[in-house]
Protein backbone atom coordinates (compact mmCIF):
# COMPACT_ATOMS: atom_id res chain seq x y z
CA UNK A 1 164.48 143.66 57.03
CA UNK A 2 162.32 146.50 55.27
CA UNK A 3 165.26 148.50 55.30
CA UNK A 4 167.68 146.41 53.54
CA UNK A 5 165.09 145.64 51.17
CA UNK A 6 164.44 149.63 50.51
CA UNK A 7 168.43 149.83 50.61
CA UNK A 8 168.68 147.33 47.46
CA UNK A 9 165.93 148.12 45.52
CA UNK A 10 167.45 151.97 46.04
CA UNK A 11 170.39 151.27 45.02
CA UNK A 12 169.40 148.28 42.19
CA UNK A 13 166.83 151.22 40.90
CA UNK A 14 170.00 154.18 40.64
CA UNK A 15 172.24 151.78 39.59
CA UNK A 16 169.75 151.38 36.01
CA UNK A 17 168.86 154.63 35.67
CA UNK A 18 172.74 155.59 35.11
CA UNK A 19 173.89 152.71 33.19
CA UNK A 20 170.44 153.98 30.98
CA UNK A 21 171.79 157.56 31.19
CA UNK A 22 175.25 156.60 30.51
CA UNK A 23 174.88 153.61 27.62
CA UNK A 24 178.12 152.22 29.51
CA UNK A 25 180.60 149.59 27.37
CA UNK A 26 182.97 148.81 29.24
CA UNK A 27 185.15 145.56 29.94
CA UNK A 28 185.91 142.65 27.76
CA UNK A 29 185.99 139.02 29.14
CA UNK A 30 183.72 136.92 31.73
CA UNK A 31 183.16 140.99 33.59
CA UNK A 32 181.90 143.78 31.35
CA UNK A 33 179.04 146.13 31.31
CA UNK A 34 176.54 146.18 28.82
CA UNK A 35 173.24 147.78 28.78
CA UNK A 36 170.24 144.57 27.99
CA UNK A 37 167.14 145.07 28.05
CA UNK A 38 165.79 141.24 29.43
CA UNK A 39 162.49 140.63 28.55
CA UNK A 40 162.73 137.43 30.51
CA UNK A 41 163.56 136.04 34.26
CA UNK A 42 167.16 136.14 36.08
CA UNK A 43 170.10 135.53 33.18
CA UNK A 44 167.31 135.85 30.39
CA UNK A 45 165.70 132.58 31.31
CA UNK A 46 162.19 132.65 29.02
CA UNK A 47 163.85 135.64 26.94
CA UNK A 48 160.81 137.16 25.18
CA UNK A 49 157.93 136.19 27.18
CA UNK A 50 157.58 138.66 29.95
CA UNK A 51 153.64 137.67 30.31
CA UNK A 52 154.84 134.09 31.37
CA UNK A 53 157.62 135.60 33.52
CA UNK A 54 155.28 137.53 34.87
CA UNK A 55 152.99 134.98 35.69
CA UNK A 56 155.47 132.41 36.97
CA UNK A 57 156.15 135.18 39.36
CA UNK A 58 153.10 135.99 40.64
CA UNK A 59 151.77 132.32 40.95
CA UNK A 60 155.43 131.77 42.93
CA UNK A 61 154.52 134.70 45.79
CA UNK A 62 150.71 133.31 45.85
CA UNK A 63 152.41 130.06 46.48
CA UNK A 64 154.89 131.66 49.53
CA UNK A 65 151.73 133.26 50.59
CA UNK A 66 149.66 130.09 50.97
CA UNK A 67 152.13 128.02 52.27
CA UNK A 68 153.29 130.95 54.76
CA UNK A 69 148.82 131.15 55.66
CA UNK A 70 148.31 127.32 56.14
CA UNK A 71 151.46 127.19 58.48
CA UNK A 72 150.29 129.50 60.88
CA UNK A 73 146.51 127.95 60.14
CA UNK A 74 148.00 124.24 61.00
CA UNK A 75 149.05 126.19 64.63
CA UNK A 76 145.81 127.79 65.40
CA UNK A 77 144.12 124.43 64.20
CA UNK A 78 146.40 121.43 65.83
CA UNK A 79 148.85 123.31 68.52
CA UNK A 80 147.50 123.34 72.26
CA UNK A 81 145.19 123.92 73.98
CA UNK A 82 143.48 122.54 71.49
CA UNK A 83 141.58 121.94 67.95
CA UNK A 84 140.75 125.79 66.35
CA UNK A 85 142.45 127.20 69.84
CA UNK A 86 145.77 126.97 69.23
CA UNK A 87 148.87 129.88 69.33
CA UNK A 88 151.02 130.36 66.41
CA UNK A 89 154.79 129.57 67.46
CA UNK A 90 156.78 132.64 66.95
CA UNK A 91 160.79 132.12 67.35
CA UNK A 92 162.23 134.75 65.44
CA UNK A 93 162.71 138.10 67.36
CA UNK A 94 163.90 141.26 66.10
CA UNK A 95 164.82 144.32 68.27
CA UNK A 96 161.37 146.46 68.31
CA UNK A 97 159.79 144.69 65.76
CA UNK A 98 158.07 142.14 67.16
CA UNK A 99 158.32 138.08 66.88
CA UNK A 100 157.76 136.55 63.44
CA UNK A 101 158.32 132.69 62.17
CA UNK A 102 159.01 131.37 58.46
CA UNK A 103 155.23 131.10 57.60
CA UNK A 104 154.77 135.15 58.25
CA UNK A 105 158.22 135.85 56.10
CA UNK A 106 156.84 133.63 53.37
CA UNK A 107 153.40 135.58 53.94
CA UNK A 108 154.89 139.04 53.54
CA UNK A 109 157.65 137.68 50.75
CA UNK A 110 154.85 136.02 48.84
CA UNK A 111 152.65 139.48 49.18
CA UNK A 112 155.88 141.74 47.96
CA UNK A 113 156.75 139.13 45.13
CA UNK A 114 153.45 139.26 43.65
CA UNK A 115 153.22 143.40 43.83
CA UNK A 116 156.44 143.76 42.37
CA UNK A 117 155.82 140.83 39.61
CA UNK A 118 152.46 142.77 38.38
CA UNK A 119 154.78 145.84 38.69
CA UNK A 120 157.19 144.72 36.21
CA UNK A 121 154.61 142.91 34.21
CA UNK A 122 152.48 146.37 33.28
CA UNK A 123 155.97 147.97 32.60
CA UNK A 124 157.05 144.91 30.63
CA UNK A 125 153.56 144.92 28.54
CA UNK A 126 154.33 148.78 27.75
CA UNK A 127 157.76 148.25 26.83
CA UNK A 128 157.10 145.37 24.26
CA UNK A 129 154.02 147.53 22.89
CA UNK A 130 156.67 150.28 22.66
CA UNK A 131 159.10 148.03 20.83
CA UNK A 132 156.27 146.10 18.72
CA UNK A 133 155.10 149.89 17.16
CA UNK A 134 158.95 150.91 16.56
C-alpha cells in the first residue's frame, strides 16, 4: 500500500513539474491540457480559499483518525474476554506486512491526510503571499 502511494504521488509530483516546465496547451474540447493553478479543493471546489481547504482537510484526517482510534478502542473495551481486556479483530492480511482492519487504515489515512493537508496549506499560504505582493 505504501508503495502505490509513493508510486502516485511520484508520478502526480513529475507529472507538475513538466507541465510547469513546459506551459503545455494542448487539446480543444471536454480533454485538453492547461496549466491552473487551484487555489481550492478537487475541480476548484472553494476556489480562493486555500486556508478553509486546508482546514476542511485536516479536520477530515483528524476525523479518519478518531473514528479509525475509537474502533479499535470499542475492541479492547467490549470484545472478549472481557471489559478493558479485549483483542482488536484484525482480518485484513498482507504478505509480510502484518494484519490490519479498517479502523488502522483510517488511523494511518487520517495521519497522512492531515500531514499532507498542512503540507499544501504552508505552500498554499506562500503562494497567495507571492501572488498578493505581485
Amino acid at each position: 500500500m505504501l508503495a502505490i502511494a509513493a508510486a502516485v504521488v511520484a508520478a502526480d509530483q513529475v507529472s507538475k513539474t513538466l507541465v510547469l516546465r513546459w506551459h503545455p496547451a494542448a487539446g480543444t474540447g471536454w480533454a485538453a491540457v492547461r496549466l491552473v493553478r487551484n487555489t481550492g479543493a478537487s475541480g476548484g471546489i472553494a476556489a480562493g480559499h486555500p486556508v478553509l481547504v486546508t482546514l476542511a482537510a485536516v479536520l477530515i484526517g483528524l476525523a479518519a483518525v478518531l473514528g479509525g482510534a475509537l474502533g479499535n478502542l470499542s475492541d479492547r473495551l467490549f470484545r472478549s474476554p472481557g471489559f478493558g481486556r479485549g483483542a482488536v479483530v484484525d482480518w485484513i492480511h498482507l504478505g509480510g506486512s502484518g494484519s490490519f482492519n479498517l479502523a488502522d487504515m483510517a488511523i494511518q489515512v487520517g495521519v497522512l491526510a492531515v500531514v499532507i493537508a498542512m503540507f499544501a496549506g504552508e505552500r498554499a499560504g506562500k503562494v497567495t503571499q507571492a501572488e498578493t505582493k505581485a
